[in-house]
PDB file of N, CA and C in Angstrom:
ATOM      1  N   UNK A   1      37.665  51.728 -45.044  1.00  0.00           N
ATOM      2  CA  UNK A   1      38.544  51.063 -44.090  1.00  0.00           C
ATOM      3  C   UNK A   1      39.684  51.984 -43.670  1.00  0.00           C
ATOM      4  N   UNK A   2      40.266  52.924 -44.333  1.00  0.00           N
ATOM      5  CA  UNK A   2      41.300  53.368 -44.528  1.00  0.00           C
ATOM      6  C   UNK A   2      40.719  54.545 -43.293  1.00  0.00           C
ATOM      7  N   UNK A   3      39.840  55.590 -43.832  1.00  0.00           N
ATOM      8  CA  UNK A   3      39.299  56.271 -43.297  1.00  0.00           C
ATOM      9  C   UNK A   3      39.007  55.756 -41.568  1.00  0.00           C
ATOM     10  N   UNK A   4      38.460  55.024 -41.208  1.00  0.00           N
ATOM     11  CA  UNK A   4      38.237  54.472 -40.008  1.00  0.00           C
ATOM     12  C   UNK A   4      39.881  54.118 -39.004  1.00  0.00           C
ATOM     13  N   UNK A   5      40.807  53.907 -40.056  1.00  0.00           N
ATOM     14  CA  UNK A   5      41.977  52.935 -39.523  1.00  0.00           C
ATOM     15  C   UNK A   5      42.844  54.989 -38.989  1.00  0.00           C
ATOM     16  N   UNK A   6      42.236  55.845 -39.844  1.00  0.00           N
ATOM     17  CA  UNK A   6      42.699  57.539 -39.892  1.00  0.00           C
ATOM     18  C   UNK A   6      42.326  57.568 -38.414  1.00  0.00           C
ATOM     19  N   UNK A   7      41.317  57.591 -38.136  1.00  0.00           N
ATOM     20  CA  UNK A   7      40.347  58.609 -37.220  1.00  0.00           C
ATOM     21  C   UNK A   7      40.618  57.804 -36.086  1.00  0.00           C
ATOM     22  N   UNK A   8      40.911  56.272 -35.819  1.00  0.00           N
ATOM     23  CA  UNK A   8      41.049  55.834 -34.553  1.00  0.00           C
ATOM     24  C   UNK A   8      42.580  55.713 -34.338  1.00  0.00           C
ATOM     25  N   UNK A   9      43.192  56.181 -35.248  1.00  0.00           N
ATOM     26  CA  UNK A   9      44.943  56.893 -35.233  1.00  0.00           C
ATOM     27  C   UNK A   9      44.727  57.994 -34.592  1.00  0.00           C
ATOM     28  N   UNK A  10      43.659  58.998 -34.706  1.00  0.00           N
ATOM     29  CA  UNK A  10      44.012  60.349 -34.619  1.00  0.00           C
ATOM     30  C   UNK A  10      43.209  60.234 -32.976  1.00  0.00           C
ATOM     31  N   UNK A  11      42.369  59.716 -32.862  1.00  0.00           N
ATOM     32  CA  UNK A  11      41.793  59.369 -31.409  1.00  0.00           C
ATOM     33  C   UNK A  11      42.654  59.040 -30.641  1.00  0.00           C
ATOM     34  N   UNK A  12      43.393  57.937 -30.808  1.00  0.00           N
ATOM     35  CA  UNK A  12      44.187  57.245 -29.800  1.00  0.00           C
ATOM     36  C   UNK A  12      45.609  58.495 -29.411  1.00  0.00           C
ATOM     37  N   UNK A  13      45.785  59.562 -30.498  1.00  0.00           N
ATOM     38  CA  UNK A  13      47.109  60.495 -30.463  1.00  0.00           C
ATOM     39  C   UNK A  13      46.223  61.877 -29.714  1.00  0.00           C
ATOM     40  N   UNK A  14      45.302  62.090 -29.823  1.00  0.00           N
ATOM     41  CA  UNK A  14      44.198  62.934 -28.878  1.00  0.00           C
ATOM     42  C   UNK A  14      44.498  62.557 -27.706  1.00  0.00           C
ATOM     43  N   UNK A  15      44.330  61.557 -26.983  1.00  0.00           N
ATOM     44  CA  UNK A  15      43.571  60.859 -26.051  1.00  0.00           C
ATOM     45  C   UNK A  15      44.879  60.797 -25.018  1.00  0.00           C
ATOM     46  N   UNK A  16      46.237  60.156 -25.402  1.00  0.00           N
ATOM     47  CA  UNK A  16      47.484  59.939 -24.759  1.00  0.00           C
ATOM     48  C   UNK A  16      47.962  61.235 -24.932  1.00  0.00           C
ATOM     49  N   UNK A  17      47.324  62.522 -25.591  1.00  0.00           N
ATOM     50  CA  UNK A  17      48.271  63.625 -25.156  1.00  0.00           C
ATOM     51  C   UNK A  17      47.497  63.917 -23.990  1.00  0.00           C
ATOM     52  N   UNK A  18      46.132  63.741 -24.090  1.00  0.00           N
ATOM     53  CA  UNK A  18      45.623  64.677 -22.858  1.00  0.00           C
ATOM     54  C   UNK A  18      45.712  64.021 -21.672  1.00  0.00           C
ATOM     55  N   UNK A  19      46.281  62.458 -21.659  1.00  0.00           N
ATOM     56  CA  UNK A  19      46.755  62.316 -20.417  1.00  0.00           C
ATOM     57  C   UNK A  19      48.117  62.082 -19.974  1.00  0.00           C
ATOM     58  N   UNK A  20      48.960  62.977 -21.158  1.00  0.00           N
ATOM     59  CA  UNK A  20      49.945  63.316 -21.116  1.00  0.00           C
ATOM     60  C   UNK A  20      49.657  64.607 -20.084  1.00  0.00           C
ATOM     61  N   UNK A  21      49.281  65.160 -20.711  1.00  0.00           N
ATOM     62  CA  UNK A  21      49.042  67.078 -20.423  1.00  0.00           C
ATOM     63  C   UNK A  21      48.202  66.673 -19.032  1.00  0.00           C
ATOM     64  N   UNK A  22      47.579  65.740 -18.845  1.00  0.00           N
ATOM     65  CA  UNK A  22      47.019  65.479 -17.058  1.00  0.00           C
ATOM     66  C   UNK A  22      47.994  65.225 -15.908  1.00  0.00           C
ATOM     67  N   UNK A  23      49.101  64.232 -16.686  1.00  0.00           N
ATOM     68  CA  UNK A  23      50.144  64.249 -15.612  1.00  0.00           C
ATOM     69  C   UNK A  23      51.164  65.618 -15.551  1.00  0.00           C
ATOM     70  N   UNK A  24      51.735  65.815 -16.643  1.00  0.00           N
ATOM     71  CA  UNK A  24      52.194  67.263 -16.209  1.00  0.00           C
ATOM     72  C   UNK A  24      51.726  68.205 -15.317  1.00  0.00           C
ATOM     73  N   UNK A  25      49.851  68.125 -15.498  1.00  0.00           N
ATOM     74  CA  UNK A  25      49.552  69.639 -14.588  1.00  0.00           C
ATOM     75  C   UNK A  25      49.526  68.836 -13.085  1.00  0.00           C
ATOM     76  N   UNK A  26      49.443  67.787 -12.701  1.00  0.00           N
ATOM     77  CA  UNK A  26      49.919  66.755 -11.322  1.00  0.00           C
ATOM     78  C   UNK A  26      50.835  67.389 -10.656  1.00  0.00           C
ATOM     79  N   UNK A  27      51.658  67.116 -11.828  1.00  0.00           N
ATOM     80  CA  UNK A  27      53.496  67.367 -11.300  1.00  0.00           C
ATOM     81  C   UNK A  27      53.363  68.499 -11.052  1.00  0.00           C
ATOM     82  N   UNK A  28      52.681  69.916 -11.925  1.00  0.00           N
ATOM     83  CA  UNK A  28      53.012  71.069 -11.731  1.00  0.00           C
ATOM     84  C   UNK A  28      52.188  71.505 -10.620  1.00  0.00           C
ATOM     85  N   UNK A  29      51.171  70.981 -10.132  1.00  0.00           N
ATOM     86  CA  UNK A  29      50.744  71.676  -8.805  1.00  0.00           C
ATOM     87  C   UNK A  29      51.298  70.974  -7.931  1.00  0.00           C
ATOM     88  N   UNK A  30      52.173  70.010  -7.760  1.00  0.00           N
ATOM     89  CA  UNK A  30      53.105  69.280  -7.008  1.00  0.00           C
ATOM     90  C   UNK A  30      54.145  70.328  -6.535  1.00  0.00           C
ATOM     91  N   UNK A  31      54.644  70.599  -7.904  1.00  0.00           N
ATOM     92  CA  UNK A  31      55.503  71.558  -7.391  1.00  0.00           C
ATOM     93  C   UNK A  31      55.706  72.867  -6.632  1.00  0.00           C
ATOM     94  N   UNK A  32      54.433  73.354  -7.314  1.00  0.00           N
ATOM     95  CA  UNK A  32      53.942  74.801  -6.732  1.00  0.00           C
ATOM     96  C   UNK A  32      53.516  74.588  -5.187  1.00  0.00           C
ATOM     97  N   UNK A  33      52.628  73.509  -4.791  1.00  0.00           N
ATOM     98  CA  UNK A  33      52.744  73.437  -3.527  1.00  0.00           C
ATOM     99  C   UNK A  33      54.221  73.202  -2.878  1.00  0.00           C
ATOM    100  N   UNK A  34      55.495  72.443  -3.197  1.00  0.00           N
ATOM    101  CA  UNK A  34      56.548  72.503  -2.818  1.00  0.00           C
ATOM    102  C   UNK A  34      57.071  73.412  -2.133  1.00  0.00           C
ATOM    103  N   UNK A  35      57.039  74.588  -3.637  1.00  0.00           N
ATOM    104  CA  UNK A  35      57.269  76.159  -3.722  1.00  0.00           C
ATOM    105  C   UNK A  35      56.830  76.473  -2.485  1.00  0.00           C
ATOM    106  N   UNK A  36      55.306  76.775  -2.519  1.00  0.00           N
ATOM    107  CA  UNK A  36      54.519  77.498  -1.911  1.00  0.00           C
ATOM    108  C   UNK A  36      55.408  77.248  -0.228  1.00  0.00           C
ATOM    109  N   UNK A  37      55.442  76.039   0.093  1.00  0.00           N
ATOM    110  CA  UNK A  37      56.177  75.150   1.764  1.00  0.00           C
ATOM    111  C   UNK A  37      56.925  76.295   1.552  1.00  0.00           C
ATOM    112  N   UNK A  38      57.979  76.054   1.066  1.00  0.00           N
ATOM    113  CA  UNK A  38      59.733  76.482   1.104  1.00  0.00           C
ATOM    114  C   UNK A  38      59.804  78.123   1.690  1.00  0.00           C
ATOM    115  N   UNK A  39      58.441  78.905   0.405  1.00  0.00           N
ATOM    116  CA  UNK A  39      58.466  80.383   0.842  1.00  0.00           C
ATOM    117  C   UNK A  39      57.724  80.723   2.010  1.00  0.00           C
ATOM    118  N   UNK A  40      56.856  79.965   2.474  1.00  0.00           N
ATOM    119  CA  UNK A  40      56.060  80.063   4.050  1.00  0.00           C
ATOM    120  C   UNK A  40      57.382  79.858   5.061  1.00  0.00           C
ATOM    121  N   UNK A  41      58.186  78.831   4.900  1.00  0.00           N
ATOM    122  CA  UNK A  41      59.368  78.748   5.922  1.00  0.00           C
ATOM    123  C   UNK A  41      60.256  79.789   5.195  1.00  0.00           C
ATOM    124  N   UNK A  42      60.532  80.373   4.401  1.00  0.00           N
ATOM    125  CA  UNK A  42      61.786  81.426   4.299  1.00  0.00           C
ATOM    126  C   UNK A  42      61.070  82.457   5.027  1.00  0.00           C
ATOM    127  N   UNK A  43      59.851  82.693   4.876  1.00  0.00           N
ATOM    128  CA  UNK A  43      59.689  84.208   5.433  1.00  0.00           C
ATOM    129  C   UNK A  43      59.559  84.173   6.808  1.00  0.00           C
ATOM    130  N   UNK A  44      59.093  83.029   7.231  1.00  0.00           N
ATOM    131  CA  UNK A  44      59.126  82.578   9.534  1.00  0.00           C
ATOM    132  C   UNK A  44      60.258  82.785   9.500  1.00  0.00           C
ATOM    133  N   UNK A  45      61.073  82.139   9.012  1.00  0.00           N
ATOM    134  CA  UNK A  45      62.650  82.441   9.433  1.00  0.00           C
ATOM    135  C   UNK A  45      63.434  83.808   8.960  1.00  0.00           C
ATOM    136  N   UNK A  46      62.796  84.784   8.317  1.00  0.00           N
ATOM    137  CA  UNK A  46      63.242  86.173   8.315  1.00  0.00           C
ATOM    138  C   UNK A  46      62.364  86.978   9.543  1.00  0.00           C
ATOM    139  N   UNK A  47      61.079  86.647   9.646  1.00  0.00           N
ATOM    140  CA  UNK A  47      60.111  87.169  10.813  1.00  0.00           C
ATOM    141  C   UNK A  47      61.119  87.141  12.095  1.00  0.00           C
ATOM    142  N   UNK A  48      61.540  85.783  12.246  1.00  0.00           N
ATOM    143  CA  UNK A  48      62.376  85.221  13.606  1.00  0.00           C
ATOM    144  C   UNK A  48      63.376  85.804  13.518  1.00  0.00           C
ATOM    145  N   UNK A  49      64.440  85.984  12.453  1.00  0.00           N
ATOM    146  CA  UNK A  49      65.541  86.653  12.669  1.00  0.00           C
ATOM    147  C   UNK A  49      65.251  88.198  12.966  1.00  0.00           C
ATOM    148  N   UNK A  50      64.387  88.983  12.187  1.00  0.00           N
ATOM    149  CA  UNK A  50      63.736  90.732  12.513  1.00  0.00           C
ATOM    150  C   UNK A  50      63.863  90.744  14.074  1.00  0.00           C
ATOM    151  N   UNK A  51      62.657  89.856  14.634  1.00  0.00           N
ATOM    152  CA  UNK A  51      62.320  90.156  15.895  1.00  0.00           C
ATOM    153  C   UNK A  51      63.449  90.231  16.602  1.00  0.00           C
ATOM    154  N   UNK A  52      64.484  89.570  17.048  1.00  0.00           N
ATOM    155  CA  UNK A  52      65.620  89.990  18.511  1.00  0.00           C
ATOM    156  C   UNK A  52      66.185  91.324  17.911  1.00  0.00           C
ATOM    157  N   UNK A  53      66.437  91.539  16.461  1.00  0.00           N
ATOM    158  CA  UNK A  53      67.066  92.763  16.098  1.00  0.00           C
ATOM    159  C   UNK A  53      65.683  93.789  16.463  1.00  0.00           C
ATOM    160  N   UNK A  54      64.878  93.456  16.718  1.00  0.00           N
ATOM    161  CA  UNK A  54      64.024  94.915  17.117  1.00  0.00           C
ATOM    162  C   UNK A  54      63.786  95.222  18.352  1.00  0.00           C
ATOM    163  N   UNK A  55      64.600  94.220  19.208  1.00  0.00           N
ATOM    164  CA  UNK A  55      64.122  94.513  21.100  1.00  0.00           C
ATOM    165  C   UNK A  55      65.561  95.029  21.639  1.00  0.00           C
TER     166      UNK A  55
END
């Protein structure tokens, strides 16, 4: 009994980390796409500022 009452302890602490560790990697490609936006518009807006300084 004891043994059984172990292993579906240790299942259930398996199981809620890895969908622990599922929402984190969510969030983290959440973010990285964020990232990714922010540095596509910093560099148009250094492109845009270059160009009148080069004519």
């Amino acid at each position: 009994m004891l043994k059984q009452t172990a292993i579906a302890a240790l299942s259930l602490i398996l199981l809620s980390g890895a969908a622990i560790a599922g929402e984190g990697n969510d969030n983290m490609k959440a973010m990285r796409d964020r990232m990714d936006a922010q540095l596509q518009g910093q560099s148009q807006q250094q492109v845009q500022q270059q160009a009148p300084a080069q004519k």
